[in-house]
Protein backbone atom coordinates (compact mmCIF):
# COMPACT_ATOMS: atom_id res chain seq x y z
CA UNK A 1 0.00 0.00 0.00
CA UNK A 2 1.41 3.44 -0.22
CA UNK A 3 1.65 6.78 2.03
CA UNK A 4 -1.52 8.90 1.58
CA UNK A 5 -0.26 11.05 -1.48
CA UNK A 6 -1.38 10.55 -4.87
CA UNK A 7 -4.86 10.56 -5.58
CA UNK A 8 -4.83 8.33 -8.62
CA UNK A 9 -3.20 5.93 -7.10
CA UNK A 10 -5.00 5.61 -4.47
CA UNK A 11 -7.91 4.60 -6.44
CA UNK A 12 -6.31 2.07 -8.40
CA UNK A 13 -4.85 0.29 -5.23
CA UNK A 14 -8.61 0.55 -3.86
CA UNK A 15 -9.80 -1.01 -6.93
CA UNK A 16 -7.57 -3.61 -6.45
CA UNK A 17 -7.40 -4.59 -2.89
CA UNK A 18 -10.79 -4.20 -2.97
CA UNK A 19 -11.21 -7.67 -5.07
CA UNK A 20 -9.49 -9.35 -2.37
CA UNK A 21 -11.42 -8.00 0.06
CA UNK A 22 -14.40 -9.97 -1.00
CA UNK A 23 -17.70 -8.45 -1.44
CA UNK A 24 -16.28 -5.22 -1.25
CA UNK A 25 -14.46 -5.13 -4.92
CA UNK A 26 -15.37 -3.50 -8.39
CA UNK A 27 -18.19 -5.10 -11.13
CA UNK A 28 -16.36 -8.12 -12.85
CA UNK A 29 -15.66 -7.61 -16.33
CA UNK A 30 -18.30 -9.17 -18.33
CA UNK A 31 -16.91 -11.12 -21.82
CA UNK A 32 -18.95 -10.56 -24.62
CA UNK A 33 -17.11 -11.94 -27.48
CA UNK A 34 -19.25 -14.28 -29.02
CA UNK A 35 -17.92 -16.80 -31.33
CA UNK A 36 -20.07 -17.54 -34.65
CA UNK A 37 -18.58 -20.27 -37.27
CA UNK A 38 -19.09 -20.21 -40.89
CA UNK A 39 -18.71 -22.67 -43.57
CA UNK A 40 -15.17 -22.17 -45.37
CA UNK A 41 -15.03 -21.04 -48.92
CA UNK A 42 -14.21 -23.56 -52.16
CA UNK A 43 -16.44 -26.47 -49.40
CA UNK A 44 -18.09 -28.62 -51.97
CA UNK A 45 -20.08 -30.62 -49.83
CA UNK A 46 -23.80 -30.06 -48.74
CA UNK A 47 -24.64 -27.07 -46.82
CA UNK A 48 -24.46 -28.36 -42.56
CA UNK A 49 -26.54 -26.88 -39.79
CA UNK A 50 -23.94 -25.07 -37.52
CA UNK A 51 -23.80 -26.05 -34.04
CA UNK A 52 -25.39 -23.80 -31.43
CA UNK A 53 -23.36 -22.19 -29.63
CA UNK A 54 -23.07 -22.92 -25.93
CA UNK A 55 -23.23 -20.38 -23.58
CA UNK A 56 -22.99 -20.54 -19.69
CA UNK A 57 -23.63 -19.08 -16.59
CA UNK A 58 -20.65 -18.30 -14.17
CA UNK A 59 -22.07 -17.49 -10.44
CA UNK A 60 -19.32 -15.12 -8.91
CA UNK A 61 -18.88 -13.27 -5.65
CA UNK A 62 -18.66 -9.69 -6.38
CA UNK A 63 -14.35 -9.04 -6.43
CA UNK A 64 -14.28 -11.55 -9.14
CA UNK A 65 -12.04 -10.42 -12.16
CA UNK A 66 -10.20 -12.04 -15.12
CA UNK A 67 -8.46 -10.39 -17.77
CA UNK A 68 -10.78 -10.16 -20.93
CA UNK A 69 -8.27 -11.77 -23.21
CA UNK A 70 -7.84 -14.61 -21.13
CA UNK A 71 -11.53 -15.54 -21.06
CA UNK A 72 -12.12 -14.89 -24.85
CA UNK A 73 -8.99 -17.15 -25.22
CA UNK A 74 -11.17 -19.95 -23.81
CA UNK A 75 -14.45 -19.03 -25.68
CA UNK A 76 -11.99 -19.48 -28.87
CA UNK A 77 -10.58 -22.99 -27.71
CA UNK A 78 -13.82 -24.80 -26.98
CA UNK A 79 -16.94 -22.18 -28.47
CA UNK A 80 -18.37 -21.65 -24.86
CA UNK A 81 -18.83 -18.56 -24.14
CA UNK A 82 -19.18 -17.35 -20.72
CA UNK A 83 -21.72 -14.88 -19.07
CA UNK A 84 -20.42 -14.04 -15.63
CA UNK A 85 -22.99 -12.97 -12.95
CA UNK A 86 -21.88 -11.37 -9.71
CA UNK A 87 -24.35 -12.38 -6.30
CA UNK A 88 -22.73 -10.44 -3.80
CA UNK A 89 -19.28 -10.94 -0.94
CA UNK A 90 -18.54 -14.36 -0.61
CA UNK A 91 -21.38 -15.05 1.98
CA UNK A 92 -24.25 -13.69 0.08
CA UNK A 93 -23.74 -15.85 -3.31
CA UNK A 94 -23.49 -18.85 -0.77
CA UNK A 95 -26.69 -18.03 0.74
CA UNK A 96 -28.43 -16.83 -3.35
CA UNK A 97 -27.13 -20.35 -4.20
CA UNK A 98 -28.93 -22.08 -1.40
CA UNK A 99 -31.74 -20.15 -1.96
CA UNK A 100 -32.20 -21.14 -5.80
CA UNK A 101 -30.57 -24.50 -5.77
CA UNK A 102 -33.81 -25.82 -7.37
CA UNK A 103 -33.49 -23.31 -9.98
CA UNK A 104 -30.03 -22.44 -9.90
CA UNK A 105 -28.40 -18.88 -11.25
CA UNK A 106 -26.18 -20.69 -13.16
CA UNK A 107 -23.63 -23.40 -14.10
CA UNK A 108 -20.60 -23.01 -12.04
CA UNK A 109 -20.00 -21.04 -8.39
CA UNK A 110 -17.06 -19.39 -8.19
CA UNK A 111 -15.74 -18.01 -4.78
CA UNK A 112 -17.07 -20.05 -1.84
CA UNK A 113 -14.07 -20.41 0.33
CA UNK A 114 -13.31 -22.82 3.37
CA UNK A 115 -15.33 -20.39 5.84
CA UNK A 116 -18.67 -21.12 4.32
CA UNK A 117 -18.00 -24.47 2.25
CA UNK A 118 -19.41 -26.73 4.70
CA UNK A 119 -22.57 -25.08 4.44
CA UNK A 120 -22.44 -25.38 0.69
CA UNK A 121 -21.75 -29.31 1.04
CA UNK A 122 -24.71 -30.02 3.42
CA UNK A 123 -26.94 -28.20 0.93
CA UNK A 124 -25.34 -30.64 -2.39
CA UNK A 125 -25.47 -27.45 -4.57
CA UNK A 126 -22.49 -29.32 -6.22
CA UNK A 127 -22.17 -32.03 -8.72
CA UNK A 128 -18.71 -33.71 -8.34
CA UNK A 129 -16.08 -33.28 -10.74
CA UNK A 130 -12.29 -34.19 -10.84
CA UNK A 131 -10.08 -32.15 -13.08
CA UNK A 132 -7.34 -33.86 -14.89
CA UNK A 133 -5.50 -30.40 -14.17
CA UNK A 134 -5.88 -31.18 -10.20
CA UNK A 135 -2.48 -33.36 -10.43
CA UNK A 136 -0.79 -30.07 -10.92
CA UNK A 137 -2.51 -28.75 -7.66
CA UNK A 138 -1.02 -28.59 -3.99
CA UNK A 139 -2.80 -31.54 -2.43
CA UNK A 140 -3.04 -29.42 0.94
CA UNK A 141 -5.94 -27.48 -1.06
CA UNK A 142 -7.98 -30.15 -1.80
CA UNK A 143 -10.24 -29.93 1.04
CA UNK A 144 -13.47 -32.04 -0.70
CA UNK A 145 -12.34 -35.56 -1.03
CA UNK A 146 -15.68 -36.23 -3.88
CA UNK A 147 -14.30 -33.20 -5.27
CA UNK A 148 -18.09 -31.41 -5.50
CA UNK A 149 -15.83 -28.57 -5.17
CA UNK A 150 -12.58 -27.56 -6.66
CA UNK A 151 -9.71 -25.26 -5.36
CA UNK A 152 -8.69 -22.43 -7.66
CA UNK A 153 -6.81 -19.81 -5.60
CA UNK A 154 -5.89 -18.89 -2.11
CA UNK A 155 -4.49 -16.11 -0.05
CA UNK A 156 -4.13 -15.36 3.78
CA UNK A 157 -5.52 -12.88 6.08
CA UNK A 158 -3.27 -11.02 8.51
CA UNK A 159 -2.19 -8.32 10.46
CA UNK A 160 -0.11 -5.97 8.84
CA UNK A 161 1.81 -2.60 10.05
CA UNK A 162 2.86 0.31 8.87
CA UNK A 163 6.99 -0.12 8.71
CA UNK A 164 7.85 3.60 8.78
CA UNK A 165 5.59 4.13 11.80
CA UNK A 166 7.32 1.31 13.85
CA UNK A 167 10.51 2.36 12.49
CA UNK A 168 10.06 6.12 14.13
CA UNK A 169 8.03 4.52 17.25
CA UNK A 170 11.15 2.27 18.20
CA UNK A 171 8.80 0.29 18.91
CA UNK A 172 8.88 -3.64 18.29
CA UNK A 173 6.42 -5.69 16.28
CA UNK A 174 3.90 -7.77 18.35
CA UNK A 175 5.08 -11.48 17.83
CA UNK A 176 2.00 -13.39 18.06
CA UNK A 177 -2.01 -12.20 18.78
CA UNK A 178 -1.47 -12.47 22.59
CA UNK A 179 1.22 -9.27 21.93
CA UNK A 180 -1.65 -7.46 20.86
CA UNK A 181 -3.38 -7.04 24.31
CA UNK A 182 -0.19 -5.82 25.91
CA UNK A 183 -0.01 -2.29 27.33
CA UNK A 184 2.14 -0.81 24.32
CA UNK A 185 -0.10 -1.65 21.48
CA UNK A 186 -3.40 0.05 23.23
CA UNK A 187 -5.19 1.96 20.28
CA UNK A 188 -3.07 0.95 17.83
CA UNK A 189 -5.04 -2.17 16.15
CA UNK A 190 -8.44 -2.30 13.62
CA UNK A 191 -10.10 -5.17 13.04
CA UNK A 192 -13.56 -5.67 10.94
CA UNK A 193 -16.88 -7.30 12.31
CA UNK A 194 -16.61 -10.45 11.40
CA UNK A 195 -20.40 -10.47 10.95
CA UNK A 196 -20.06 -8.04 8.43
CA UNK A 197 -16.40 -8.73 7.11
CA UNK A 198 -14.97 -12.15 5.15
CA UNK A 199 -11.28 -10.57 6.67
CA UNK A 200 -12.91 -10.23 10.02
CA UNK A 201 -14.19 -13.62 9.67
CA UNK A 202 -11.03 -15.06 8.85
CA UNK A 203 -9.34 -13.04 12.00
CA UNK A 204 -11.78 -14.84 13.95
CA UNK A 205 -11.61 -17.62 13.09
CA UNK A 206 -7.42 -17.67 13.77
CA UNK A 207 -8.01 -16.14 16.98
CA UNK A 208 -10.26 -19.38 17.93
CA UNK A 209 -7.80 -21.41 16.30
CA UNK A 210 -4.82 -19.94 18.88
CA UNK A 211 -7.11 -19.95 22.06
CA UNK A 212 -9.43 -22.27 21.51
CA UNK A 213 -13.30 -22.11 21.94
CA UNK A 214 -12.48 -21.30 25.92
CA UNK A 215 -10.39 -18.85 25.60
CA UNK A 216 -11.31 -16.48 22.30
CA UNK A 217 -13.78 -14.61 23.91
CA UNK A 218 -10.80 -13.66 26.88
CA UNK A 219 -8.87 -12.51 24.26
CA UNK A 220 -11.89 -10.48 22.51
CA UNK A 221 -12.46 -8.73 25.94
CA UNK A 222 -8.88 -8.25 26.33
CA UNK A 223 -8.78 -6.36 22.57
CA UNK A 224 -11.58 -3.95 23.85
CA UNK A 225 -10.26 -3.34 26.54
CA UNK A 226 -6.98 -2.51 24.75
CA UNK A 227 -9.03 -0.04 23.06
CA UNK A 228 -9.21 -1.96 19.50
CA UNK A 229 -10.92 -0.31 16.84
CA UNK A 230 -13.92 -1.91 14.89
CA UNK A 231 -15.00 -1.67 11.39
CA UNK A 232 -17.88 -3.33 9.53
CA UNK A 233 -15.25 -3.43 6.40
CA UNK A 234 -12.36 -3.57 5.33
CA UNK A 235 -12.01 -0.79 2.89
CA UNK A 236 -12.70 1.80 5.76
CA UNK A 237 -10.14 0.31 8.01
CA UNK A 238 -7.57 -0.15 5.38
CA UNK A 239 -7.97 3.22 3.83
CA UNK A 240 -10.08 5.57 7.04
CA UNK A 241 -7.90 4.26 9.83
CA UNK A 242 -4.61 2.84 8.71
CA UNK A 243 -1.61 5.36 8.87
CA UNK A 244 0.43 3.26 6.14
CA UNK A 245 -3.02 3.99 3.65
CA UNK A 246 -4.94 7.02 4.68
CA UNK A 247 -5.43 9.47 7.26
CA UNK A 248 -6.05 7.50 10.30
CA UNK A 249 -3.54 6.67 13.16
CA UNK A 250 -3.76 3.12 13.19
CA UNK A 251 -0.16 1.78 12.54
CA UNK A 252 -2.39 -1.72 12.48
CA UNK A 253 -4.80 -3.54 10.30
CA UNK A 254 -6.22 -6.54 9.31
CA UNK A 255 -5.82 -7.25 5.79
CA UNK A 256 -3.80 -9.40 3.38
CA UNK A 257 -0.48 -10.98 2.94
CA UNK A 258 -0.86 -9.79 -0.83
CA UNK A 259 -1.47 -5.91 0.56
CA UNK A 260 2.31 -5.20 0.35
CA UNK A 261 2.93 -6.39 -3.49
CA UNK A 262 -0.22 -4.32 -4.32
CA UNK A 263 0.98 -1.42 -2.68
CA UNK A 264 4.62 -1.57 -4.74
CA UNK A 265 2.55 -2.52 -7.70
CA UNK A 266 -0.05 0.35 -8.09
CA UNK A 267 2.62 3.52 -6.51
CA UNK A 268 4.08 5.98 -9.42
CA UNK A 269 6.80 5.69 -8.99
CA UNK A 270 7.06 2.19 -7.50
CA UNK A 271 9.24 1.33 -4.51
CA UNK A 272 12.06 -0.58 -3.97
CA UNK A 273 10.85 -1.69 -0.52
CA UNK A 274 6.73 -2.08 0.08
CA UNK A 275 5.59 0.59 2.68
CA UNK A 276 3.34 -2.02 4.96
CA UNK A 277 4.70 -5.49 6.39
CA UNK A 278 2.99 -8.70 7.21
CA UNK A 279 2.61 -10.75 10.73
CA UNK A 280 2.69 -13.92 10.01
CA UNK A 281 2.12 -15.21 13.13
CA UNK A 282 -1.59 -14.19 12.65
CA UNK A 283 -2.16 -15.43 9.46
CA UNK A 284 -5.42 -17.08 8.49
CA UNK A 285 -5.54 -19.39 5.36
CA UNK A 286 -8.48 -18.59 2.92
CA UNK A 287 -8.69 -21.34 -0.02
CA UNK A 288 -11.38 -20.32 -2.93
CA UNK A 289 -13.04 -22.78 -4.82
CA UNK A 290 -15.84 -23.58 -7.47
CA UNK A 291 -17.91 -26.18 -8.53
CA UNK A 292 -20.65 -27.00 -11.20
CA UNK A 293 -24.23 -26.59 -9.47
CA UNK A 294 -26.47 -29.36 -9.51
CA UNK A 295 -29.30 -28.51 -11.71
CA UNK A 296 -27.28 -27.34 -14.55
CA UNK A 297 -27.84 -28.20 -18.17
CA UNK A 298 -24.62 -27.85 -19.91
CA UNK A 299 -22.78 -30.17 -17.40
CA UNK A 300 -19.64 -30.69 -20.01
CA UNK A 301 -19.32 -26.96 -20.69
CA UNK A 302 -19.41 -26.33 -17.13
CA UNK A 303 -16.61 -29.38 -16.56
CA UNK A 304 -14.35 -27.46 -19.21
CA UNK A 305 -14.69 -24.40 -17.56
CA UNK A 306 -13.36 -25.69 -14.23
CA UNK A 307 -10.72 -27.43 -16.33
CA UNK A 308 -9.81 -23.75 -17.69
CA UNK A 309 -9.99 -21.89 -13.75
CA UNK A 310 -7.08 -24.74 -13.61
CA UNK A 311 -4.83 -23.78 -16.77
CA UNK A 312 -1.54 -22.12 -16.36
CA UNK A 313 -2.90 -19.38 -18.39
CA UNK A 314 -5.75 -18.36 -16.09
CA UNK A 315 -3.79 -19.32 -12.77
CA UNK A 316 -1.00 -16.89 -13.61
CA UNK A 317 -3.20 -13.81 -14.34
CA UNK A 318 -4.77 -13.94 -10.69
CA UNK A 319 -1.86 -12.54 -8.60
CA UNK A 320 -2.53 -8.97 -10.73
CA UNK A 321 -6.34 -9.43 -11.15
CA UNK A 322 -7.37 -10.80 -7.51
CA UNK A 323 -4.41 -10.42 -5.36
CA UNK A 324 -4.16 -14.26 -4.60
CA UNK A 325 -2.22 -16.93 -5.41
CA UNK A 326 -2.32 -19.91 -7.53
CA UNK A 327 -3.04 -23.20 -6.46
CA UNK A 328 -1.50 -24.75 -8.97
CA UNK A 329 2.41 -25.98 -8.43
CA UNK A 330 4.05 -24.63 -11.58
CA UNK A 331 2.23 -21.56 -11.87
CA UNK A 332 5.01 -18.67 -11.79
CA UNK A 333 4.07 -15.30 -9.77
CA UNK A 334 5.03 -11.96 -11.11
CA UNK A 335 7.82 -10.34 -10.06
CA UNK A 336 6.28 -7.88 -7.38
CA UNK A 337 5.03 -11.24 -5.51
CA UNK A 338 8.01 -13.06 -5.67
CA UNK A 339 9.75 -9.81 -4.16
CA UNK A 340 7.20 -8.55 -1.32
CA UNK A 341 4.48 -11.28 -0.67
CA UNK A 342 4.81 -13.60 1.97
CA UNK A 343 3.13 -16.90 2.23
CA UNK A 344 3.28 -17.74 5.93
CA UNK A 345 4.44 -21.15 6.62
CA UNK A 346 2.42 -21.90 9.65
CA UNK A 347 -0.72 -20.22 8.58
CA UNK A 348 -3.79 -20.41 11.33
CA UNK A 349 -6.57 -23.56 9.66
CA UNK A 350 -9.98 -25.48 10.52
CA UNK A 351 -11.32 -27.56 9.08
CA UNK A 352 -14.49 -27.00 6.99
CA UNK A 353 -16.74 -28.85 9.33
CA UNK A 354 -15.46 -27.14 12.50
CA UNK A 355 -15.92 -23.73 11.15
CA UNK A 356 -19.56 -24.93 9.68
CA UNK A 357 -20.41 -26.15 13.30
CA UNK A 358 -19.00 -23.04 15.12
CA UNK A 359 -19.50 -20.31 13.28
CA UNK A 360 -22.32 -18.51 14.26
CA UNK A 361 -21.86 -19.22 17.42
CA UNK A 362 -18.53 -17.92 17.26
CA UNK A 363 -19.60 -14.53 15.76
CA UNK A 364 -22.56 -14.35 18.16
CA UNK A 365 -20.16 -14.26 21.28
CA UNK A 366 -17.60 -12.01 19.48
CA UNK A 367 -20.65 -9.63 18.88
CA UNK A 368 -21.72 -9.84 22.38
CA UNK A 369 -18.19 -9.21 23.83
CA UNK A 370 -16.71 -7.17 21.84
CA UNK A 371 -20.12 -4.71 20.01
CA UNK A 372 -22.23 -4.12 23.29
């Protein structure tokens, strides 16, 4: 992210974190290319009826983006063409999904992510599927063993700090998320509702992980009582109250382990070193997936199309369209990842079925502690 000076940029490097921040991003960019065939010239045989076209429905959460030549790319290689249809932040096109499973909004679901995929499972919107391309994957991403779902991308959620405010603070980084309720880092940290907030979630959900279902809600009332600062989004605690990012005087923030790179990547001119850090010892693993909803009528198509959310081609355009990362093994990251993203090696995880189990109850005694 950058110091609060250039306009321009500043709205670019919204735009962009904004897509991670799910739910919160721009429109998608809708493909319209449609592919028509004609017979070739000098043909002697008989006049053929051409083939209809197919044409499916992609279900997305609202920061999905792909790069327009990319998608026409596989309209050209297999005559699908693609209409993309946002529902909402992550949650919401769950819940749509649910809601319409017996007359679904479309062919394939992009976006659910391990916070609300068990939810997902228990309602079989999902046919199963297993990509050919899902040898190239990281096995540790495969989270649905009848593979009704399939993992496309993932990313973390953490804490991150503003380096030159620590650097003039002499003050040291908090180590782990007990630091954070310790006397020197009192009105220094914003987090978002995780009612409201897939980040927020996701903090919650490591914070449960660390102390366990007996001892998050401690730690909440600790937080308060350290004077922590809530949000109901990301965007306004990333660019209202962060000091690295706007005009706040926050030197902390939940956000992203791909906030850095997009900060380098998006400043005129760009830095050598990114302005905001990462803790990873609060990092919470998100893992995005899709799958073909049950109900659909172009079943093949909609097999193809997770075949093509696997290719090389569309798994190396998502670092600089989404801010994530690949799933795939031998899928190269640009050069501003490679230089300032971290992927934390001992990222906070549940399991699906834990988080499916606990979650609401979870949020209903953070609300209770923390918002009263």
């Amino acid at each position: 992210m950058r110091t609060p000076v250039r306009t321009t940029t500043a709205a670019a490097l919204a735009a962009a974190l904004l897509l991670v921040a799910c739910g919160d991003g721009d429109e998608p960019t809708q493909a319209d290319d449609e592919l028509t065939e004609e017979p070739g010239e000098g043909d002697d045989s008989p006049p053929q009826d051409l083939p209809t076209q197919t044409t499916i429905t992609l279900v997305t959460h609202d920061s999905f983006d792909v790069d327009e030549d990319v998608l026409a790319a596989f309209t050209d290689a297999t005559g699908i063409s693609v209409d993309l249809a946002p529902a909402g932040d992550a949650g919401a096109t769950v819940n749509q999904a649910i809601l319409t499973k017996d007359d679904p909004l479309g062919d394939v679901l992009f976006g659910i992510d391990n916070t609300f995929l068990s939810r997902a499972l228990d309602e079989d919107l999902f046919l199963p599927y297993q990509s050919p391309d899902l040898e190239a994957v990281d096995p540790q991403f495969v989270l649905d063993d009848q593979h009704r779902v399939t993992p496309i991308d993932f990313g973390d959620v953490c804490l991150n700090y503003d380096v030159a405010w620590f650097d003039e603070a002499g003050l040291a980084l908090p180590g782990s998320l007990e630091d954070l309720t310790a006397d020197e880092y009192a009105g220094l940290l914003t987090v978002m509702n995780p009612a409201t907030s897939s980040p927020g979630l996701a903090f919650l959900l490591a914070t449960v992980e660390e102390f366990g279902e007996d001892g998050y809600l401690d730690f909440w009332a600790a937080l308060r009582a350290n004077d922590v600062l809530v949000t109901d989004g990301w965007s306004e605690a990333y660019y209202d109250e962060f000091s690295a990012t706007g005009t706040g005087d926050r030197p902390l923030v939940v956000s992203y382990a791909s906030s850095p790179p997009a900060e380098v990547y998006f400043a005129d001119p760009q830095p050598e070193e990114a302005p905001t850090g990462v803790i990873e010892a609060s990092c919470f693993r998100q893992v995005e997936f899709a799958g073909i909803l049950a109900g659909t009528e172009h079943e093949e198509a909609a097999q193809q199309l997770i075949d093509f959310l696997l290719s090389r081609e569309f798994q190396e355009q998502l670092p600089l369209t989404m801010f994530v990362f690949p799933v795939r093994t031998d899928a190269e990251l640009p050069e501003v990842f490679e230089a300032h993203a971290v992927v934390p090696d001992d990222a906070y995880q549940l399991e699906p079925d834990a988080i499916g189990e606990g979650r609401d109850e979870w949020i209903d005694g953070w609300t209770r502690t923390v918002i009263r």
